[in-house]
N, C-alpha and C. Protein backbone atom coordinates (compact mmCIF):
# COMPACT_ATOMS: atom_id res chain seq x y z
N UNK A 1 169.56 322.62 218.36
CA UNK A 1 171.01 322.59 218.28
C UNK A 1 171.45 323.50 217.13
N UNK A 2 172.04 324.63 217.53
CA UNK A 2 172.83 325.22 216.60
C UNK A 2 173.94 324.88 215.78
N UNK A 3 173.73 324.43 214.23
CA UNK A 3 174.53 324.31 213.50
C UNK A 3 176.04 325.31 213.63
N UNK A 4 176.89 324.83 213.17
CA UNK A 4 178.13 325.32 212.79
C UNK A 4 178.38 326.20 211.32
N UNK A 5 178.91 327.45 211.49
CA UNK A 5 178.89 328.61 210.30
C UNK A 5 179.66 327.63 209.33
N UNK A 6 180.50 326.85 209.45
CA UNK A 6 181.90 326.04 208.61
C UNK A 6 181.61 324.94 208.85
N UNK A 7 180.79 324.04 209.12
CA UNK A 7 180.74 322.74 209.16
C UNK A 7 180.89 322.45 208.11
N UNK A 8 180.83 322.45 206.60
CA UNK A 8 181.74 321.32 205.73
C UNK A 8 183.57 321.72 206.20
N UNK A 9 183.92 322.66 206.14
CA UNK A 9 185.30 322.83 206.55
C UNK A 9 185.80 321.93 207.94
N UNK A 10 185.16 322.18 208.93
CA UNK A 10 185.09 321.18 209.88
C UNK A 10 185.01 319.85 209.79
N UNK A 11 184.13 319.46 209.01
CA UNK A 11 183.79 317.87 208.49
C UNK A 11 185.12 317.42 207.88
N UNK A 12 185.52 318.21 206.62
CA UNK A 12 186.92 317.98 205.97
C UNK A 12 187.86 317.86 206.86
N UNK A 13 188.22 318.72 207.34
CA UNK A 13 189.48 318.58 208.39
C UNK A 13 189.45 317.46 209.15
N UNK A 14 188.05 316.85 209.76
CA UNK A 14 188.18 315.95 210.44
C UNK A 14 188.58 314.54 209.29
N UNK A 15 188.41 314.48 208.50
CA UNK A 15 187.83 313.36 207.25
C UNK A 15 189.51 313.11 207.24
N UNK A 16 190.38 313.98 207.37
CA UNK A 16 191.83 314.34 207.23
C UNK A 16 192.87 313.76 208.03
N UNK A 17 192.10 313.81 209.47
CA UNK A 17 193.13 313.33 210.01
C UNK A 17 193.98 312.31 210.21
N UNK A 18 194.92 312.41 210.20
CA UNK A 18 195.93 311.13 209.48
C UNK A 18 196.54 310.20 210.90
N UNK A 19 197.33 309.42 210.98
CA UNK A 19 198.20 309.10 211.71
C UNK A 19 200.08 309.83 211.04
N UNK A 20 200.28 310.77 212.06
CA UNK A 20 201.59 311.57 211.47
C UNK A 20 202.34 310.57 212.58
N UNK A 21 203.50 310.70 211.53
CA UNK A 21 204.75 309.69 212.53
C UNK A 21 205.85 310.63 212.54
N UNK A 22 205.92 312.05 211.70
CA UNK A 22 207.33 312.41 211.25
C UNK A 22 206.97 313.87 211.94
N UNK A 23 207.16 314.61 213.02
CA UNK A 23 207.30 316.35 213.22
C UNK A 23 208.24 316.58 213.15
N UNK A 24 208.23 318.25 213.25
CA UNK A 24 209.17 319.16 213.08
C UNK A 24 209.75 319.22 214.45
N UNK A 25 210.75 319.65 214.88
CA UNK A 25 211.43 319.98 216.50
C UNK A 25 210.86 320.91 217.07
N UNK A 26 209.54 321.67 216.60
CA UNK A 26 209.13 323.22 217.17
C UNK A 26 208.39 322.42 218.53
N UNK A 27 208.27 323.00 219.41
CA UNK A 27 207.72 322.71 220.72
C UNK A 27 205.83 322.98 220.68
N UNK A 28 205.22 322.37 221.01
CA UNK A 28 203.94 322.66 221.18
C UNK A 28 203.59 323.77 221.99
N UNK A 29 202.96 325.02 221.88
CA UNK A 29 202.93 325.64 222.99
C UNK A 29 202.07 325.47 223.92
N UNK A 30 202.37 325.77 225.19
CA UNK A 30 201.52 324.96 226.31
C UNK A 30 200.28 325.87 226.42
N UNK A 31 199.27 326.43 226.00
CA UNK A 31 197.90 326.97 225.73
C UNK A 31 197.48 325.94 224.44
N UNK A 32 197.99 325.93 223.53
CA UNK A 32 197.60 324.73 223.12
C UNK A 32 197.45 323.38 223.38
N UNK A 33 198.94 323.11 224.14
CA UNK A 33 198.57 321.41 224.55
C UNK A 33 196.78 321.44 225.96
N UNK A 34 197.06 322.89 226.34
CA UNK A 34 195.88 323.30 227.07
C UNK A 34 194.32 322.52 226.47
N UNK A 35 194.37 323.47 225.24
CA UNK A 35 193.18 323.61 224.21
C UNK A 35 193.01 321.54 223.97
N UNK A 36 194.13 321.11 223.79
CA UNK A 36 193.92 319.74 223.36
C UNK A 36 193.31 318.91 224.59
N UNK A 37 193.98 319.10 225.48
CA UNK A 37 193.65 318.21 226.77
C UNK A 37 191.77 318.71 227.28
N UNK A 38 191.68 319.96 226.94
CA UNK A 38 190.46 319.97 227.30
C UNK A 38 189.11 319.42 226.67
N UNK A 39 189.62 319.25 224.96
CA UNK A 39 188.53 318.62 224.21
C UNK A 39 188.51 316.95 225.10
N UNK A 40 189.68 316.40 225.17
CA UNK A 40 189.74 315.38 225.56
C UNK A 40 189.18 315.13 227.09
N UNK A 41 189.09 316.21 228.04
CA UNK A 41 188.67 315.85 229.20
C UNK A 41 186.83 315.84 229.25
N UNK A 42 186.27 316.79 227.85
CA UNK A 42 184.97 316.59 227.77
C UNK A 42 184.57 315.35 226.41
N UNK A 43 185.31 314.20 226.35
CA UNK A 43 185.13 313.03 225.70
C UNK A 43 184.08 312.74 226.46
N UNK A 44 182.79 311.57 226.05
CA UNK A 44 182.10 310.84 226.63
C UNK A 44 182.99 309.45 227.15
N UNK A 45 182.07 308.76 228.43
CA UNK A 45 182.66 307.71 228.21
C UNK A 45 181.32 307.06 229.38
N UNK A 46 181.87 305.46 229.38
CA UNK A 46 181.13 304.59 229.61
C UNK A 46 180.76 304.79 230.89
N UNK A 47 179.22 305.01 231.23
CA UNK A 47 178.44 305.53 232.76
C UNK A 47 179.27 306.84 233.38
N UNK A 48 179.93 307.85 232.16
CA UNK A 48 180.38 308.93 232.95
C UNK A 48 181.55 309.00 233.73
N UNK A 49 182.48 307.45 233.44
CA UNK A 49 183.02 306.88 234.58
C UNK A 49 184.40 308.17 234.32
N UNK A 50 184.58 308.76 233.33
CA UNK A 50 185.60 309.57 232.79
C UNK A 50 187.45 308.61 233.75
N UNK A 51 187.61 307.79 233.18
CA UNK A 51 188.45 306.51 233.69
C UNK A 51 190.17 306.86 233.35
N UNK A 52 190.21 307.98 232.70
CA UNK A 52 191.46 308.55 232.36
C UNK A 52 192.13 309.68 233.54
N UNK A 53 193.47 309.59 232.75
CA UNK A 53 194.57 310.42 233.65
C UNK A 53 195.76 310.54 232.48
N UNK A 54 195.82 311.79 232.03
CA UNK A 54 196.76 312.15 231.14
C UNK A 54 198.01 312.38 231.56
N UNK A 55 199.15 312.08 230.89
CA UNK A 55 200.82 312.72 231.32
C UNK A 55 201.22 313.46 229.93
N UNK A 56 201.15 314.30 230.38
CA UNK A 56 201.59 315.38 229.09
C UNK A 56 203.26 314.94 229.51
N UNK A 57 203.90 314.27 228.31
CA UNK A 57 205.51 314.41 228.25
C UNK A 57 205.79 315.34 226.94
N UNK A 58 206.74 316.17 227.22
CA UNK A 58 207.77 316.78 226.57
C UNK A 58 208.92 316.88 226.71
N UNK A 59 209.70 315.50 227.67
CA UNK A 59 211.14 315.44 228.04
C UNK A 59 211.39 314.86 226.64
N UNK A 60 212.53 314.82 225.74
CA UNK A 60 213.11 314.35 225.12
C UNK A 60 213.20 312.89 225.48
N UNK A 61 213.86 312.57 226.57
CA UNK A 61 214.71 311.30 226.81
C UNK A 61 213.69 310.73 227.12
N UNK A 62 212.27 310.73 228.04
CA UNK A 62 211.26 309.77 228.32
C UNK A 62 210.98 309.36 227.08
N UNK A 63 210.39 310.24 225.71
CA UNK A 63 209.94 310.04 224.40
C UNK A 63 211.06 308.84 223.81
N UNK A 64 212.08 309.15 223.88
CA UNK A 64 213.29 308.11 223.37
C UNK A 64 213.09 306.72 224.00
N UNK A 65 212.79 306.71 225.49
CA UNK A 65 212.91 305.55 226.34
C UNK A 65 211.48 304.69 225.65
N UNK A 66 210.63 305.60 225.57
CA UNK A 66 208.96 304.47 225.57
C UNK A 66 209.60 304.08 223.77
N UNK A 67 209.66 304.75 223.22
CA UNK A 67 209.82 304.80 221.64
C UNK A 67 210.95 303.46 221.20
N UNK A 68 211.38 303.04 222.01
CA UNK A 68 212.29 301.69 222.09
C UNK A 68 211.80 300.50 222.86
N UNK A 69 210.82 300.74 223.30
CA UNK A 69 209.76 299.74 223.48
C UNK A 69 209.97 298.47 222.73
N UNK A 70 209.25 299.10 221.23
CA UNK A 70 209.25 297.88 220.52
C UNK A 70 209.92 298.60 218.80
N UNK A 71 210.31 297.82 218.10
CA UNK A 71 210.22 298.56 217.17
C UNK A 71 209.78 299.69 216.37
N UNK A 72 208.44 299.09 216.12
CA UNK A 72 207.21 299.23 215.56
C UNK A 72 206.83 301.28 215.84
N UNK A 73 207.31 301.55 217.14
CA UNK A 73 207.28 303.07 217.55
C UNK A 73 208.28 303.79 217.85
N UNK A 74 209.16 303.31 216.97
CA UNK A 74 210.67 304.11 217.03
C UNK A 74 210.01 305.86 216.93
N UNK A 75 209.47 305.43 215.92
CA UNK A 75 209.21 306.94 215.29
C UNK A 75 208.52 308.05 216.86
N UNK A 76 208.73 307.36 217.51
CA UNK A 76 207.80 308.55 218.57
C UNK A 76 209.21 309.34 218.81
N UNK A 77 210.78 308.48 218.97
CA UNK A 77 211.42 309.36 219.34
C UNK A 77 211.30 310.73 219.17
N UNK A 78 211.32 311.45 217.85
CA UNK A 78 211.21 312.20 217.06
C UNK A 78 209.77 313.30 217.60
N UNK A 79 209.04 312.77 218.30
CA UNK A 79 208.19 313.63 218.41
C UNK A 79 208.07 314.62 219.79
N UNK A 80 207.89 315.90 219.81
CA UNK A 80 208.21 317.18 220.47
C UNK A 80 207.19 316.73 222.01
N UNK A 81 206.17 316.10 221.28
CA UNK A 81 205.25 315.75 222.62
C UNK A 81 204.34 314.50 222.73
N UNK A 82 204.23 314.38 223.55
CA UNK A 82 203.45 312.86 223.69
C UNK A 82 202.40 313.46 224.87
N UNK A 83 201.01 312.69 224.73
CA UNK A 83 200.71 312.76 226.12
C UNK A 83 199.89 311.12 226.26
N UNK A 84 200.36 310.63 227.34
CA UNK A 84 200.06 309.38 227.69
C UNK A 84 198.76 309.12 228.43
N UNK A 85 197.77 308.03 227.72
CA UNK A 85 196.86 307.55 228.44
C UNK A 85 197.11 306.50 229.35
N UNK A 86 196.65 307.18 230.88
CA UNK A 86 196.30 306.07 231.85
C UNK A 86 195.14 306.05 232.23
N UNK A 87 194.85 304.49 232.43
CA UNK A 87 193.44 304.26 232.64
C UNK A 87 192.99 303.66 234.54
N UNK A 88 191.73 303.66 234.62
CA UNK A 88 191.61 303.36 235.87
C UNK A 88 192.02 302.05 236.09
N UNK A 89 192.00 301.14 235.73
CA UNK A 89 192.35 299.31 235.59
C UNK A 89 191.15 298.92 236.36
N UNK A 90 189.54 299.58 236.10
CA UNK A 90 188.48 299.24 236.95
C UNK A 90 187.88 297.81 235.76
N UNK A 91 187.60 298.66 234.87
CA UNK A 91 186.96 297.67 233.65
C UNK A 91 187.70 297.17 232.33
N UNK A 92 188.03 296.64 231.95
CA UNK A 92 188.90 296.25 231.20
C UNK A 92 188.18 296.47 229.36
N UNK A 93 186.94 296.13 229.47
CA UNK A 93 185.98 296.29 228.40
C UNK A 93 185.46 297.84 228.02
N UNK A 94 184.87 297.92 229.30
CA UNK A 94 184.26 299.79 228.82
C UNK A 94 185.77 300.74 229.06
N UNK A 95 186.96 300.49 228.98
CA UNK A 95 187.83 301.14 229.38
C UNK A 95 188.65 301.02 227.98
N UNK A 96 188.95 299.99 227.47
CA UNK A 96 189.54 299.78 225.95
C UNK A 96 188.31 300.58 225.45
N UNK A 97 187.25 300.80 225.38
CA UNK A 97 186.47 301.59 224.68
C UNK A 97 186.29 302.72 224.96
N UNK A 98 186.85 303.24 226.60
CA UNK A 98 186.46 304.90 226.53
C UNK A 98 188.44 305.40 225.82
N UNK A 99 189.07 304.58 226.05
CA UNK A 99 190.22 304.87 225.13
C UNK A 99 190.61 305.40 224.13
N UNK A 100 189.99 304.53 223.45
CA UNK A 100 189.40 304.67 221.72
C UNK A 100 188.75 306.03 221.59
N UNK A 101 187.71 305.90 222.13
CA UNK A 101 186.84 307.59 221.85
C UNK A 101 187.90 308.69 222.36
N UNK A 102 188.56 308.45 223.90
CA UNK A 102 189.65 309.73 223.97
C UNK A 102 191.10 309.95 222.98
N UNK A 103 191.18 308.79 222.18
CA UNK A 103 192.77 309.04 221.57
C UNK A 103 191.78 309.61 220.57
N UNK A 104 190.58 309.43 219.90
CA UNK A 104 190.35 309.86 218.64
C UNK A 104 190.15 311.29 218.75
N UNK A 105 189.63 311.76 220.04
CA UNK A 105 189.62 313.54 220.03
C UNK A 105 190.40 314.08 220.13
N UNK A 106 191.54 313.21 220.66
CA UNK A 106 192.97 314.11 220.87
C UNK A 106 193.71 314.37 219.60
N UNK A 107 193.49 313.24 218.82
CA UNK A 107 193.81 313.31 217.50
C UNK A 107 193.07 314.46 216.66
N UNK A 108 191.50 314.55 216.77
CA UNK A 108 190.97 315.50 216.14
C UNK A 108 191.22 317.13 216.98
N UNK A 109 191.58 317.10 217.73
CA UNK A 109 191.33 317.91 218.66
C UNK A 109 193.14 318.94 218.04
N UNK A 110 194.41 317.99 217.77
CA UNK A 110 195.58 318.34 217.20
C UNK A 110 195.08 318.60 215.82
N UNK A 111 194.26 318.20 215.19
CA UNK A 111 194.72 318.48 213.28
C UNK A 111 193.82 320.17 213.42
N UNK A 112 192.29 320.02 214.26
CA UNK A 112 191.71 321.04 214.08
C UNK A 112 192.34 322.50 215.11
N UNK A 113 193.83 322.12 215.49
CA UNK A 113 194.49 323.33 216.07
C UNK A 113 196.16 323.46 214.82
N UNK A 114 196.07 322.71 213.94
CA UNK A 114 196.99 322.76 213.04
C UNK A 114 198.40 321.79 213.62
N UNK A 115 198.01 321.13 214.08
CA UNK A 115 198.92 320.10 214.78
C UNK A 115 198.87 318.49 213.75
N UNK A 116 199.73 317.19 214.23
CA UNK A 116 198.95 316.53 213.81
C UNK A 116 199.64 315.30 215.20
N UNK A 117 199.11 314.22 214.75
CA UNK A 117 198.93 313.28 216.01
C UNK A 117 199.11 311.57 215.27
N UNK A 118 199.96 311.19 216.42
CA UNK A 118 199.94 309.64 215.58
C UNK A 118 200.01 309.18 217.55
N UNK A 119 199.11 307.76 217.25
CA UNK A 119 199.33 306.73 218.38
C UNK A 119 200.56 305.55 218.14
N UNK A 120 200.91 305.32 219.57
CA UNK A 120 201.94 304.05 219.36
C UNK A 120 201.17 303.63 221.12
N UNK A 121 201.18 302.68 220.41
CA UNK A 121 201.23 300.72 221.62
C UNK A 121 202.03 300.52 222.19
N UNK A 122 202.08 300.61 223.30
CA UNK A 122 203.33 299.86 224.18
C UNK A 122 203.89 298.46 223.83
N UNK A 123 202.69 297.90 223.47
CA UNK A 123 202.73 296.53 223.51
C UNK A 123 202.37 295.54 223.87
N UNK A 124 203.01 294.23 224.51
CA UNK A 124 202.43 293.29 225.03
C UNK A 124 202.48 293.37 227.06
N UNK A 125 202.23 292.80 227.68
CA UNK A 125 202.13 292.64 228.97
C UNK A 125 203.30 293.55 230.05
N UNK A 126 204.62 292.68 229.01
CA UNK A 126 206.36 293.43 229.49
C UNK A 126 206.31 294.72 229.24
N UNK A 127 205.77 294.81 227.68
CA UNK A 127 206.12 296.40 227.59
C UNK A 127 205.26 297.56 228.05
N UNK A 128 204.14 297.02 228.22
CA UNK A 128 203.12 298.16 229.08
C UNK A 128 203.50 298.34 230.36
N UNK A 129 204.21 297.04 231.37
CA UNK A 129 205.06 297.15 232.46
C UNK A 129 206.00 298.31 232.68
N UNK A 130 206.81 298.08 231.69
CA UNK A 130 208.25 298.76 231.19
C UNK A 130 207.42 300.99 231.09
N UNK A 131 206.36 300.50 230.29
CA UNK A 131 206.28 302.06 230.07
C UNK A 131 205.59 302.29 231.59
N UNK A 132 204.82 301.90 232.40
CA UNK A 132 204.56 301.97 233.47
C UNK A 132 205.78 302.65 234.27
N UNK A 133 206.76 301.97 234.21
CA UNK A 133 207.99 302.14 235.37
C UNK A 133 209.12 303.21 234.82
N UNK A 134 209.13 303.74 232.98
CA UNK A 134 209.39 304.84 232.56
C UNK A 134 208.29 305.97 233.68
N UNK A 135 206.76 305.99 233.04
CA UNK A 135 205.83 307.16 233.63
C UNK A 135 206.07 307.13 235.30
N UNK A 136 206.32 306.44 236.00
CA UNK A 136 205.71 306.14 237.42
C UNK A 136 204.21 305.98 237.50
N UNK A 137 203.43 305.08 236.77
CA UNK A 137 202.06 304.89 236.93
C UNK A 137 201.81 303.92 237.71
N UNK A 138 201.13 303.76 238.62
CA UNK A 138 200.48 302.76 239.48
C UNK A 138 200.47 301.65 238.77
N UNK A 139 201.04 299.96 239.21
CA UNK A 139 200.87 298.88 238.60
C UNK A 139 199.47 298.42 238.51
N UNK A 140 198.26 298.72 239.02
CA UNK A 140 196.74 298.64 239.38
C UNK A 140 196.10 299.33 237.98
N UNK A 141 196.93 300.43 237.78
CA UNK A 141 196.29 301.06 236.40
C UNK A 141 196.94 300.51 235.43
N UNK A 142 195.95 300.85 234.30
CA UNK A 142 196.24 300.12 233.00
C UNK A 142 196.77 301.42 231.64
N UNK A 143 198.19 300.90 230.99
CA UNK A 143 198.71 302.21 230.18
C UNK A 143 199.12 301.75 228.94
N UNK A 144 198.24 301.62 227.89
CA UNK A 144 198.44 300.97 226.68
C UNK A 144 199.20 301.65 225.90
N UNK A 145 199.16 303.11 225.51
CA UNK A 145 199.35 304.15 224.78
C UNK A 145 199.78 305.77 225.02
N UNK A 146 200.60 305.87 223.93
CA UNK A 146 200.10 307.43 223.96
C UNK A 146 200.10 308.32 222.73
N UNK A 147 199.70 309.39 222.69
CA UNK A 147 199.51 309.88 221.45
C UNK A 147 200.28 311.67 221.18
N UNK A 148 201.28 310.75 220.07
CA UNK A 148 202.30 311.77 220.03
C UNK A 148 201.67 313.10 219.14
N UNK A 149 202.09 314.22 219.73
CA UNK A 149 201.36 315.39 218.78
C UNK A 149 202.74 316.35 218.64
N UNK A 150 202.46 317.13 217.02
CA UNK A 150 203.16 317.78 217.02
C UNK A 150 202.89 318.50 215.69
N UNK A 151 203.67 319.48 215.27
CA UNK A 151 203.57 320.03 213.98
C UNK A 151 204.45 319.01 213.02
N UNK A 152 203.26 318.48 212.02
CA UNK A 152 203.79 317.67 211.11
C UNK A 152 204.68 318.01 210.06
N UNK A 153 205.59 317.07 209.97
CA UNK A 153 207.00 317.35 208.89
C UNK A 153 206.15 316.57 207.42
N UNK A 154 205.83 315.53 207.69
CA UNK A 154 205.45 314.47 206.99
C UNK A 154 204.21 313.58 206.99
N UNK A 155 203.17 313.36 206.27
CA UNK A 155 202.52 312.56 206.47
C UNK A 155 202.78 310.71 206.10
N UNK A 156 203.74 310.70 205.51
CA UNK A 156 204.41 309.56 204.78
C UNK A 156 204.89 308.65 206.30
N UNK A 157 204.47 307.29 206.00
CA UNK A 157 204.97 306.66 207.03
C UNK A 157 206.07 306.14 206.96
N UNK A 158 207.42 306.55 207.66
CA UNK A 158 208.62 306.09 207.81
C UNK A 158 209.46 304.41 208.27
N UNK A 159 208.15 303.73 208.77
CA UNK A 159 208.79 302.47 209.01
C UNK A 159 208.97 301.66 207.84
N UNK A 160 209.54 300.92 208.30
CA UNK A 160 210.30 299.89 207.21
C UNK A 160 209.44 298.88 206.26
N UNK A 161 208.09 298.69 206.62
CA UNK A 161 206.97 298.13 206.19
C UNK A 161 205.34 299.01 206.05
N UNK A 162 205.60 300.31 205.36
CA UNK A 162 204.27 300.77 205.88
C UNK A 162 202.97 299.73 205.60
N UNK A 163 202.16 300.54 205.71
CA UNK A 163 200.56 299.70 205.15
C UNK A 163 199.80 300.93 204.28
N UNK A 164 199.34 300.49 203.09
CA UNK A 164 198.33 300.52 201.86
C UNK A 164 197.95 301.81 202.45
N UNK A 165 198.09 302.96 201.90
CA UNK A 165 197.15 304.01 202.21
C UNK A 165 195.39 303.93 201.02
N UNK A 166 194.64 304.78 201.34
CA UNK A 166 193.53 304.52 200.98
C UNK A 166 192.82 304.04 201.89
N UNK A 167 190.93 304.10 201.45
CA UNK A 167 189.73 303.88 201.91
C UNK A 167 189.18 302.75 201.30
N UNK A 168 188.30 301.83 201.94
CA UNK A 168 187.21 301.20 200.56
C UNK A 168 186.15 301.59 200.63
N UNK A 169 185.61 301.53 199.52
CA UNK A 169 184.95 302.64 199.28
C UNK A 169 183.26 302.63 200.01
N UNK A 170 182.31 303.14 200.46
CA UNK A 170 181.44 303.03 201.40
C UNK A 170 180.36 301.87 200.89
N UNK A 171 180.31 301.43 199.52
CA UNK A 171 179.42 300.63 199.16
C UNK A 171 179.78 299.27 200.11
N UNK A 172 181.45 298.83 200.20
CA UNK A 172 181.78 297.60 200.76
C UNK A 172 181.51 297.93 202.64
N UNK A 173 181.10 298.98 202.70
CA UNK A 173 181.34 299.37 204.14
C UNK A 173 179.82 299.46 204.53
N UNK A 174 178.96 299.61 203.82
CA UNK A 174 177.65 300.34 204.16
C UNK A 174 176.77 299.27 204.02
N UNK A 175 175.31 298.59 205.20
CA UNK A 175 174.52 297.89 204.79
C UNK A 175 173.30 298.65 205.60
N UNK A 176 172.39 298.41 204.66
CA UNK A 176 170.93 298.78 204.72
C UNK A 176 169.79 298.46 206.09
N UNK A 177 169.36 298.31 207.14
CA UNK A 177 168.39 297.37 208.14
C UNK A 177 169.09 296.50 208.20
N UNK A 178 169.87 295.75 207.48
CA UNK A 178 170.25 294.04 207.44
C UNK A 178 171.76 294.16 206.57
N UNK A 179 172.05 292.80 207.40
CA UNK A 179 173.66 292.76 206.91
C UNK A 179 173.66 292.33 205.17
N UNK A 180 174.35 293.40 204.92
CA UNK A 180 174.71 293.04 203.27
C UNK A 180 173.32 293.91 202.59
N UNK A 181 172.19 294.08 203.02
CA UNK A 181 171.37 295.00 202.13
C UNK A 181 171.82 296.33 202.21
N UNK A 182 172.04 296.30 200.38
CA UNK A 182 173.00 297.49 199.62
C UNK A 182 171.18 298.71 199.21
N UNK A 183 172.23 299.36 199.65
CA UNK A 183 171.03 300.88 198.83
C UNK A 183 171.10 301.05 197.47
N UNK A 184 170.72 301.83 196.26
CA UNK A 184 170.91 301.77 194.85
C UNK A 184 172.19 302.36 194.95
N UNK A 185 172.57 303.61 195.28
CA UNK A 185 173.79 304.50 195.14
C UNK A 185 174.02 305.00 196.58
N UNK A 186 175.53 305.30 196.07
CA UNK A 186 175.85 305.85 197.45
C UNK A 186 175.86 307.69 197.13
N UNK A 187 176.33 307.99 198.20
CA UNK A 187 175.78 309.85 198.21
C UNK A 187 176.57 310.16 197.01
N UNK A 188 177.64 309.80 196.56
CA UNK A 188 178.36 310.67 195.03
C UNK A 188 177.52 310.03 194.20
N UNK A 189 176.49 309.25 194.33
CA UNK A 189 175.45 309.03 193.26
C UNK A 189 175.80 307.63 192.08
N UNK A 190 177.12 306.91 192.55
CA UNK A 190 177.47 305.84 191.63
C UNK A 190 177.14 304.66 192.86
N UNK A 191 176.66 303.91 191.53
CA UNK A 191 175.72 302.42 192.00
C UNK A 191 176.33 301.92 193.13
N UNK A 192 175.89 301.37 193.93
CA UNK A 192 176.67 300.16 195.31
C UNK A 192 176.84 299.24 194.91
């Protein structure tokens, strides 16, 4: 396997990527939303089942409609593009999990094209309904999310309650063969 000429630059950028809630009004250009959708169509996923179906939105007023959902994702109004995950509604388990792996490339897939990307939840039962009958998605399929991309204004989170930015630090995160066996140091070389 051939290494990468910039892999620490690569590594960083990825280490970076944030959840952005705030873009600018510039439009994504569509060779890019291109470039994004394709990292995402070569995601792995569970037995290959590749269980997704993307809706690239860039109407204004759909973004407004899902974004009133619930509170909590006002902030999507604001964003130039969204593209929505639908899922097959085959597995409910390996499908919340090939999810996860596709919102996270789409996310990496926007910061490493100079974009940036935040997810919002539909919600509970009603409101995944509700965004269903905004998209026209089949009631059989399952549509938790989508993940707004755009050129970031702000990394600062705008809702009314953010949450704690920061990491902890890898000693509380990291165990050895066995749960809780600590190594002497971690890689910056201070004790665990």
């Amino acid at each position: 396997m051939t290494a990468l000429a910039n892999v620490a630059d690569v590594l960083e950028q990825i280490r970076k990527v944030r959840q952005i809630r705030q873009y600018r009004p510039d439009a994504v250009p569509e060779a890019v939303v291109w470039q994004v959708l394709e990292v995402a169509r070569w995601t792995g996923s569970s037995r290959n089942t590749q269980p997704w179906h993307f809706i690239v939105i860039d109407d204004r007023e759909i973004l407004r409609q899902l974004s009133q959902l619930r509170p909590p994702i006002a902030w999507l109004a604001g964003a130039p593009l969204g593209i929505a995950i639908v899922l097959d509604g085959q597995s409910e388990i390996s499908e919340a999990y090939d999810e996860g792996r596709v919102t996270e490339r789409l996310l990496i897939a926007a910061k490493l094209l100079g974009l940036g990307g935040g997810v919002a939840w539909y919600g509970d039962a009603a409101q995944q309904a509700e965004a269903k009958r905004i998209l026209g998605i089949p009631q059989e399929r399952t549509a938790r999310s989508i993940v707004a991309i755009g050129y970031p204004l702000s990394a600062r989170d705008p809702r009314p309650s953010p949450v704690q930015r920061g990491r902890k630090p890898l000693a509380e995160l990291v165990s050895w063969n066995r749960y809780g066996q600590r190594r002497q140091a971690t890689p910056d070389g201070s004790d665990s």
